[in-house]
N, C-alpha and C. Protein backbone atom coordinates (compact mmCIF):
# COMPACT_ATOMS: atom_id res chain seq x y z
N UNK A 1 105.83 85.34 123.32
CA UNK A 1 105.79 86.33 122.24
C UNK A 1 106.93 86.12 121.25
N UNK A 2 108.10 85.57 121.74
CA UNK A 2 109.20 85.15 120.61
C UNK A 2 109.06 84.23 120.10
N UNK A 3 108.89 83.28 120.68
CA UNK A 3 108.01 82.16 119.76
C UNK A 3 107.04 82.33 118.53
N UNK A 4 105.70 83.87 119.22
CA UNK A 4 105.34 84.18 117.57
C UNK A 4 106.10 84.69 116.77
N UNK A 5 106.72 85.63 117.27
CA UNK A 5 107.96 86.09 116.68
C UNK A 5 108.51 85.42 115.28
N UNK A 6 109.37 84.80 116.05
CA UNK A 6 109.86 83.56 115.32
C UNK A 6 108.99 82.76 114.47
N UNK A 7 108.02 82.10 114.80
CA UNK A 7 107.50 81.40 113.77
C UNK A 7 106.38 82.40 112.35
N UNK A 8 106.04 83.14 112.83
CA UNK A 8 105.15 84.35 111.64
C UNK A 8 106.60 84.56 111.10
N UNK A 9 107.71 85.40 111.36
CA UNK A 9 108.49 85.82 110.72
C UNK A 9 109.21 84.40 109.68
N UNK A 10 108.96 83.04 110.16
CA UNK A 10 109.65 82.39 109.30
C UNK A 10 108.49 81.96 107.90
N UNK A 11 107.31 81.88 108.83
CA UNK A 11 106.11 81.63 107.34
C UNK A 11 106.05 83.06 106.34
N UNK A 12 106.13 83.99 107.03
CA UNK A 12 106.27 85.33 105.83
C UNK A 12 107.00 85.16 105.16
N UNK A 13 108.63 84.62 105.60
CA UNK A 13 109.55 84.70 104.41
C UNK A 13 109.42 83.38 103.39
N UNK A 14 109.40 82.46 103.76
CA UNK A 14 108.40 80.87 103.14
C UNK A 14 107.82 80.83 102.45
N UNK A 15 106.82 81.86 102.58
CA UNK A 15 105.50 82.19 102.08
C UNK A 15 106.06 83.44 100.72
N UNK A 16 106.77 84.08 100.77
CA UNK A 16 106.71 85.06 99.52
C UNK A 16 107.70 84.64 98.75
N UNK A 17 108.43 83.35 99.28
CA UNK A 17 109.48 82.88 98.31
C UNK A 17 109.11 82.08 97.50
N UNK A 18 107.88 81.13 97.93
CA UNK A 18 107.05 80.09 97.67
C UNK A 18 106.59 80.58 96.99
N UNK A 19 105.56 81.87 96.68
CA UNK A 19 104.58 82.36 95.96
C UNK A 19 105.33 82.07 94.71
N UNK A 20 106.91 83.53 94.97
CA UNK A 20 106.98 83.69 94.03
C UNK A 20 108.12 82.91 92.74
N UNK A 21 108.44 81.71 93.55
CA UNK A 21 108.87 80.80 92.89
C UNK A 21 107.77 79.67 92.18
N UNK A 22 106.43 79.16 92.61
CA UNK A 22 105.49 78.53 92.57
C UNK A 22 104.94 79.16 91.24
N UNK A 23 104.80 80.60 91.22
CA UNK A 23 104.05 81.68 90.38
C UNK A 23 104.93 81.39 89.15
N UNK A 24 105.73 81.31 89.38
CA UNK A 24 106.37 81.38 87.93
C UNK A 24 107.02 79.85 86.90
N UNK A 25 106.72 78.88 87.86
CA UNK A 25 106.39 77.65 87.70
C UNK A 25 105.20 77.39 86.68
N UNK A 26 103.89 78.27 87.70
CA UNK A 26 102.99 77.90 87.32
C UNK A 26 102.25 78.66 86.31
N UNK A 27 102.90 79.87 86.20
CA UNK A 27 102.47 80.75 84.65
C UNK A 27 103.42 80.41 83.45
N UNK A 28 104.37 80.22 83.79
CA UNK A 28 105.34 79.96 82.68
C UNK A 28 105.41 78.99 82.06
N UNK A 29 104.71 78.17 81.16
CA UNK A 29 104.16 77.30 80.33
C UNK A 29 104.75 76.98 79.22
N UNK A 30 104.75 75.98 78.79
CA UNK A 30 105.11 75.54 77.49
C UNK A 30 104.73 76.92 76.71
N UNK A 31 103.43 77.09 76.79
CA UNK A 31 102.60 78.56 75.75
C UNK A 31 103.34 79.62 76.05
N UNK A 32 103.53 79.59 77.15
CA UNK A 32 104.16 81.19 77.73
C UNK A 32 105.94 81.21 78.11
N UNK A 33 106.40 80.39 77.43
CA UNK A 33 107.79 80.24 78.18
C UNK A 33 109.13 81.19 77.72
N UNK A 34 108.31 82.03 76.81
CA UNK A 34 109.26 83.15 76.38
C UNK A 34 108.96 84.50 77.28
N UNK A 35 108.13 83.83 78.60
CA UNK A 35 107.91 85.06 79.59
C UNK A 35 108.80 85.23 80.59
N UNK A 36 108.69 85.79 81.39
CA UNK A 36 109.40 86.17 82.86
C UNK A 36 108.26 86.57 84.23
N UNK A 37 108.33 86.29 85.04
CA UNK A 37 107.52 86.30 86.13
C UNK A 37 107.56 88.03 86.11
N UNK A 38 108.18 88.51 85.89
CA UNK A 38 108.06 90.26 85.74
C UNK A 38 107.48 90.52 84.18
N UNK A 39 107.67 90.58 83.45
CA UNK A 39 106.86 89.80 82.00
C UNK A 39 104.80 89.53 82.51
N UNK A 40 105.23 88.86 83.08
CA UNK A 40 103.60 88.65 83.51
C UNK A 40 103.25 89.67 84.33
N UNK A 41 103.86 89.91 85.08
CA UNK A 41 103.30 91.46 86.01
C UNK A 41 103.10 92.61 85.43
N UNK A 42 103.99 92.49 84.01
CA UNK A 42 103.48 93.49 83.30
C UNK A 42 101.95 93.95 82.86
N UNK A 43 102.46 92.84 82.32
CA UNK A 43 100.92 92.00 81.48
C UNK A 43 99.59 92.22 82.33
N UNK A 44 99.65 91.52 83.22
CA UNK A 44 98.46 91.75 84.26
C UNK A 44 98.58 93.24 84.42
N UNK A 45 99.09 94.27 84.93
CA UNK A 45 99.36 95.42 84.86
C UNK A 45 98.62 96.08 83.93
N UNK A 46 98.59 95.92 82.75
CA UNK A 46 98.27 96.52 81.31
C UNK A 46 96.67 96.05 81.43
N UNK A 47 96.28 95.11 81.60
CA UNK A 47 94.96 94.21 81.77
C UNK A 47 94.17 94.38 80.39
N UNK A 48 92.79 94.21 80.52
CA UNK A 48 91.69 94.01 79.52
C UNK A 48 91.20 94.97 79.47
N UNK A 49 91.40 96.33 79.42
CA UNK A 49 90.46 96.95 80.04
C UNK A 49 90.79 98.17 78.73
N UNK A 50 90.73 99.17 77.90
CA UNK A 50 91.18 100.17 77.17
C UNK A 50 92.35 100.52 77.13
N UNK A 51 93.11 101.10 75.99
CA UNK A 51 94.72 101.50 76.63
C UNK A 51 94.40 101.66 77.31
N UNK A 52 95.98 101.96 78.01
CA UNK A 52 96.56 102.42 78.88
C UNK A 52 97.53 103.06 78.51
N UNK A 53 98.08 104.67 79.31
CA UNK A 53 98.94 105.06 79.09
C UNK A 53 99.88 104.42 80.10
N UNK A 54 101.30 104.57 79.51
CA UNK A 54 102.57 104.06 80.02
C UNK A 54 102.58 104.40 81.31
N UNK A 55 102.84 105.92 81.39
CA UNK A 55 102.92 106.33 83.40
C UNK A 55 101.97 105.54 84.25
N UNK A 56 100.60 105.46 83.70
CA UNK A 56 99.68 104.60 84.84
C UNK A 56 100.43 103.28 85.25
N UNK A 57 101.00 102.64 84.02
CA UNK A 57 101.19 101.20 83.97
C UNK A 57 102.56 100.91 85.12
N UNK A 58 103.42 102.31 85.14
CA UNK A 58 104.66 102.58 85.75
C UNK A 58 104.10 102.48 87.28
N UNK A 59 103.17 103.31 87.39
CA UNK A 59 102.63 103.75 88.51
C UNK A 59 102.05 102.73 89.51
N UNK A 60 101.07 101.78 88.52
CA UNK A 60 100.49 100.56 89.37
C UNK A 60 101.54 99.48 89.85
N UNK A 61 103.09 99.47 88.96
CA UNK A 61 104.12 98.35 89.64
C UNK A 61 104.99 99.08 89.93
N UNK A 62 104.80 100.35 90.06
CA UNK A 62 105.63 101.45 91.27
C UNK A 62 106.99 100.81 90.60
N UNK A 63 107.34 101.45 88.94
CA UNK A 63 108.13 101.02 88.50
C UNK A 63 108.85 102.43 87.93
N UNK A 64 109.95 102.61 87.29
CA UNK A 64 110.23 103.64 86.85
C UNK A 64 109.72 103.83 85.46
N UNK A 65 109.47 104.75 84.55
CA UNK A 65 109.34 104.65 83.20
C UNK A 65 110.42 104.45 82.32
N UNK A 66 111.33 104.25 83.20
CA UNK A 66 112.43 103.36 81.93
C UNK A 66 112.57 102.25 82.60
N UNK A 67 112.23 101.36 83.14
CA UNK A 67 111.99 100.53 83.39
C UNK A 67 110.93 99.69 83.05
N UNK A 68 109.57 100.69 82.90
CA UNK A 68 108.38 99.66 81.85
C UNK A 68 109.13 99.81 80.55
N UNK A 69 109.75 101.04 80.11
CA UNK A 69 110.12 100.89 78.39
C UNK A 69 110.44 99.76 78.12
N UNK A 70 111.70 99.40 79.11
CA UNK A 70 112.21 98.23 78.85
C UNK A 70 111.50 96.80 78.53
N UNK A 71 111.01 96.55 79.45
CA UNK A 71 109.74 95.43 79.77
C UNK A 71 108.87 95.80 78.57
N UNK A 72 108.39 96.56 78.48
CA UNK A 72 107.53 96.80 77.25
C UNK A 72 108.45 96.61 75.68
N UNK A 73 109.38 97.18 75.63
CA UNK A 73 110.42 96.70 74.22
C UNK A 73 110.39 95.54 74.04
N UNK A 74 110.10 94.32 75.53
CA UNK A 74 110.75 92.84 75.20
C UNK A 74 108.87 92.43 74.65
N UNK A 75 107.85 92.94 75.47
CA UNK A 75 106.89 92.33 75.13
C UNK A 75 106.24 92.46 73.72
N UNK A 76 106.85 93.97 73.25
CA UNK A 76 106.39 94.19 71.94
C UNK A 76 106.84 93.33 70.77
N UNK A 77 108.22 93.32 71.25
CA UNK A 77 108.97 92.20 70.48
C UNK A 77 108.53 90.45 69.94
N UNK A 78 107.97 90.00 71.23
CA UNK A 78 107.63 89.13 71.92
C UNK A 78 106.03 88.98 71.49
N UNK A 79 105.26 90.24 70.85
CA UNK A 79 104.02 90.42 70.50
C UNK A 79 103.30 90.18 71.35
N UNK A 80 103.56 90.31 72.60
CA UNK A 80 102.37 90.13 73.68
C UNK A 80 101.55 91.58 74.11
N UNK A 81 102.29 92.59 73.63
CA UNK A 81 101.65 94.02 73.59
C UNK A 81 101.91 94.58 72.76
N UNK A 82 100.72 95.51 72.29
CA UNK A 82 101.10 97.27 71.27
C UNK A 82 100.98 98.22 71.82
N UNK A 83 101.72 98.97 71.38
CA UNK A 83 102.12 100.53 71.60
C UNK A 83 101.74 101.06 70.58
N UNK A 84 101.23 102.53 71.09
CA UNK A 84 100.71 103.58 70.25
C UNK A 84 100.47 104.86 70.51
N UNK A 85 100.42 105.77 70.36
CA UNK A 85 100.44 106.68 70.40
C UNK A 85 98.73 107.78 70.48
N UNK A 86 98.89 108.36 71.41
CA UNK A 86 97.64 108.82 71.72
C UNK A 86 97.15 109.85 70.73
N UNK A 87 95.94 110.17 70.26
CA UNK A 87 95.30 111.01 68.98
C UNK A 87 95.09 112.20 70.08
N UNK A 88 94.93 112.71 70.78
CA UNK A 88 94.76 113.82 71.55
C UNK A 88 95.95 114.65 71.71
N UNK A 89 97.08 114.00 72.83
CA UNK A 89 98.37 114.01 72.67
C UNK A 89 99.45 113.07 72.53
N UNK A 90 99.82 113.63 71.36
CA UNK A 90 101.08 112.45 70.57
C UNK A 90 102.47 112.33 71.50
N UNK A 91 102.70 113.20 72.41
CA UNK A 91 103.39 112.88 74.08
C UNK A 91 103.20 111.57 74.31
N UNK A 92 101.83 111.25 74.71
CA UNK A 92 101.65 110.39 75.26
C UNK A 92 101.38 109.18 74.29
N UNK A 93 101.72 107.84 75.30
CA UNK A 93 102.26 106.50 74.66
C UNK A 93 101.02 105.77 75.26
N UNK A 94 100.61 105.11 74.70
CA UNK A 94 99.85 104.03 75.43
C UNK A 94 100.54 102.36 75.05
N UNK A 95 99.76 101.51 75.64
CA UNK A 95 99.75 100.20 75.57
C UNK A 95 98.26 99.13 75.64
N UNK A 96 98.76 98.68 75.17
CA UNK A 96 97.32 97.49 74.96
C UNK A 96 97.76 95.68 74.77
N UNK A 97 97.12 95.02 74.99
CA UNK A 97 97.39 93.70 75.27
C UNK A 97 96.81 93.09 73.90
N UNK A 98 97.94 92.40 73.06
CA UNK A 98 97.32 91.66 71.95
C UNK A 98 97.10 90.12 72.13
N UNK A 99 96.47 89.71 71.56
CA UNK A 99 95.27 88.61 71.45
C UNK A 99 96.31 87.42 72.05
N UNK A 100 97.99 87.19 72.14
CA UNK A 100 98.81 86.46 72.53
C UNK A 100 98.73 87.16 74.07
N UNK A 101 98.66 88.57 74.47
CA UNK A 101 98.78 89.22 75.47
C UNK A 101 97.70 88.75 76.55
N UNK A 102 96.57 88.50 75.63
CA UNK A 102 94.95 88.62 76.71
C UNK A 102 94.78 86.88 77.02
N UNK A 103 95.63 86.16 76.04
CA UNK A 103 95.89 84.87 76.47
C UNK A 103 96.86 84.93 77.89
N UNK A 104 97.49 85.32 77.93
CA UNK A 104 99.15 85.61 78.84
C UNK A 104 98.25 85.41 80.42
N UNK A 105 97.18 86.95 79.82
CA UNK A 105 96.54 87.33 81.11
C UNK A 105 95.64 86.59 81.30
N UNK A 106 95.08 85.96 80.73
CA UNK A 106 93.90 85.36 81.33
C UNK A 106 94.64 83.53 81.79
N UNK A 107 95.69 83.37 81.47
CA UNK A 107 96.37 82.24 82.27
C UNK A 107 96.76 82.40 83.65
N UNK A 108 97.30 83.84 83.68
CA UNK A 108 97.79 84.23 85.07
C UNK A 108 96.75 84.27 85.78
N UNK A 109 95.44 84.87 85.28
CA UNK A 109 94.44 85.07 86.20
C UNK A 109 93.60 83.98 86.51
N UNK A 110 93.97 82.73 86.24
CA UNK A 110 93.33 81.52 86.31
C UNK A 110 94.55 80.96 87.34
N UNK A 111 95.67 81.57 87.45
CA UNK A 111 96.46 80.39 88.54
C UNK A 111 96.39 81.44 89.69
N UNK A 112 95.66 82.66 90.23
CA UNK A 112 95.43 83.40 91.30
C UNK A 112 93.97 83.16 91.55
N UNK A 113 93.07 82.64 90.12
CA UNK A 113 91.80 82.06 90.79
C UNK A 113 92.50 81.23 91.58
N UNK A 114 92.88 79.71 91.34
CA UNK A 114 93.01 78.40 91.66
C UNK A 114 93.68 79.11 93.50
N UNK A 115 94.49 79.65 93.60
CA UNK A 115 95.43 80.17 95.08
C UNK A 115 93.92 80.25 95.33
N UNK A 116 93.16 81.68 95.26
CA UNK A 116 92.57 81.91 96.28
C UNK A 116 91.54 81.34 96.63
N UNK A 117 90.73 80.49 95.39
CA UNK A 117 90.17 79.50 95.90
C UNK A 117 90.31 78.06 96.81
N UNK A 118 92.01 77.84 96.27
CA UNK A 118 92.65 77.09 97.45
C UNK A 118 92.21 77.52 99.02
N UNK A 119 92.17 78.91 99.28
CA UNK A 119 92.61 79.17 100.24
C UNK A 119 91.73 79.40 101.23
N UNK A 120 90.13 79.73 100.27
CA UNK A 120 88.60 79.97 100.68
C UNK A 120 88.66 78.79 101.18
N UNK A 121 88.85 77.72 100.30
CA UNK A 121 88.21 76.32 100.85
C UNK A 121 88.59 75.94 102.03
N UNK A 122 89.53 76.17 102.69
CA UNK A 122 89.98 75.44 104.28
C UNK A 122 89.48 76.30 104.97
N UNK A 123 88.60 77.12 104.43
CA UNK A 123 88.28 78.58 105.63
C UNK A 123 87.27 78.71 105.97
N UNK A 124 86.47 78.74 107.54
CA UNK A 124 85.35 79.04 107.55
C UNK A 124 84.89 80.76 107.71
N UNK A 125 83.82 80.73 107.20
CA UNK A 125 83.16 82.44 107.41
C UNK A 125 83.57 83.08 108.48
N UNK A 126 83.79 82.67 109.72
CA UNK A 126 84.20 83.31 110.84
C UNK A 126 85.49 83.58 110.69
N UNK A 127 86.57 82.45 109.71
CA UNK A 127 88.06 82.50 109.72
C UNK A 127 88.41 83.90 108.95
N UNK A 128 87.15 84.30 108.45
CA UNK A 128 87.81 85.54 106.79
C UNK A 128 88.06 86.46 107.60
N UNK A 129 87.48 86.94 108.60
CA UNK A 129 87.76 88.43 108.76
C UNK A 129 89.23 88.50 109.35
N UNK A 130 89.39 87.73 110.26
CA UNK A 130 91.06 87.13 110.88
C UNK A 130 92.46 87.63 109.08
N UNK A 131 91.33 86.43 108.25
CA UNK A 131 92.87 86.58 107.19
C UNK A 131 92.68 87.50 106.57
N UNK A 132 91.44 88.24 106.48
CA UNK A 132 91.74 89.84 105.81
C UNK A 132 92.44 90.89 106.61
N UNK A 133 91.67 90.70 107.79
CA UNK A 133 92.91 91.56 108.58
C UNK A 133 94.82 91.38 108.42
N UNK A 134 94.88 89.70 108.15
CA UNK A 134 96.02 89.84 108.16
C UNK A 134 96.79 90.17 107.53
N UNK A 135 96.09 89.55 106.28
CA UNK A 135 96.64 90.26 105.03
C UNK A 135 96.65 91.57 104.47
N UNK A 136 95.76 92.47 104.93
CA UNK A 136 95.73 93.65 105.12
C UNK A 136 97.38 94.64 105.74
N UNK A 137 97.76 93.71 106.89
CA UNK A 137 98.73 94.30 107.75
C UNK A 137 99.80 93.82 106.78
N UNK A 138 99.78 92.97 106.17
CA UNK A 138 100.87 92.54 105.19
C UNK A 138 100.78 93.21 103.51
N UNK A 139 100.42 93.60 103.47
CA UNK A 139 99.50 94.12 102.31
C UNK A 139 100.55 96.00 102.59
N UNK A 140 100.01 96.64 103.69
CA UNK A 140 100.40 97.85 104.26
C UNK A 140 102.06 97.76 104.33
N UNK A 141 102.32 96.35 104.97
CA UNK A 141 104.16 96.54 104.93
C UNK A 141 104.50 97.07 104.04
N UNK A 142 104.12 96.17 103.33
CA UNK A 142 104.81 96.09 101.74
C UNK A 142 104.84 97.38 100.91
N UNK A 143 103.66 97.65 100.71
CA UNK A 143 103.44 99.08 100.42
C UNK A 143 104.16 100.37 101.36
N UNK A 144 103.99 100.58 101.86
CA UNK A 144 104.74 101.24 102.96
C UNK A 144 106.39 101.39 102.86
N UNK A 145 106.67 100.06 103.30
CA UNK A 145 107.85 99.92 102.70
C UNK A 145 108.65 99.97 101.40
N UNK A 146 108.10 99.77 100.45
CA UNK A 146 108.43 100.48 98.93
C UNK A 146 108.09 101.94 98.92
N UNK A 147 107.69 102.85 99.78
CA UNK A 147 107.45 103.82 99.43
C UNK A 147 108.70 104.28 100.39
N UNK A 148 109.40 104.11 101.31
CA UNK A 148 110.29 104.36 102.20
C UNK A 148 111.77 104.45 100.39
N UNK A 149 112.61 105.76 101.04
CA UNK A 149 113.53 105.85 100.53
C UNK A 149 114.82 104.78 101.26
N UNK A 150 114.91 103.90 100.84
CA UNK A 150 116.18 103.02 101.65
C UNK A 150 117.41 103.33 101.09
N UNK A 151 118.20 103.42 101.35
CA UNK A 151 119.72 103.82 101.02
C UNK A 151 120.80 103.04 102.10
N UNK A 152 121.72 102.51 101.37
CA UNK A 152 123.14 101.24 102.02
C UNK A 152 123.73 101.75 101.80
């Protein structure tokens, strides 16, 4: 049992350092190189889809709202998003992805095709339910654990 121990605990940490060093390798492009691997999480965040108001956008990267401001000031800058202001209530802020933005996203979402199709392919039908489960239990840490108040 220490043996799994040991070896899962060393591919988890491998594995999310890899991602997220690989990820930003591989989004950050000649085209895109005035981004940031948090920059793109934005982005994907905001998606294709109608505004969005700001709190949702806070909410889905369990971020603070001065913390998207921020991120959002560099992208507006940066013209990868607009901001605007809602006709119902002028409180509220939205965001939207401009035509440099829906490029951004649709690069990122072409190097998480390429992963997970990587990842289908070595797998047989019997293997999926195994890595959904697993990823599932990894999936729950994570979450879980960002929701935990930690204090040092």
């Amino acid at each position: 049992m220490e043996d799994a121990y040991k070896k899962i605990n060393y591919i988890l940490v491998r594995l999310v350092n890899e991602i997220w060093e690989l990820e930003a390798k591989a989004i950050i492009t000649d085209e895109f190189k005035d981004l940031t691997n948090n920059d793109m999480h934005v982005i994907e965040a905001i998606g294709l889809s109608e505004d969005k108001n700001m709190s949702s956008v806070a909410k889905r990267l369990n971020i603070t709202m001065g913390s998207l401001t921020t991120a959002v000031n560099h992208l507006v800058k940066k013209q990868y998003v607009e901001r605007s202001r809602s006709e119902e209530d002028r409180r509220v802020v939205l965001v939207r992805l401009t035509e440099k933005g829906i490029a951004a996203y649709r690069h990122h979402e072409e190097y998480h095709r390429q992963m997970t199709e990587a990842v289908l392919e070595k797998l047989d039908d019997e293997d999926l339910p195994v890595l959904m489960k697993v990823l599932d239990a990894v999936n729950d840490f994570f979450k879980d654990y960002g929701k935990q108040n930690i204090t040092r």
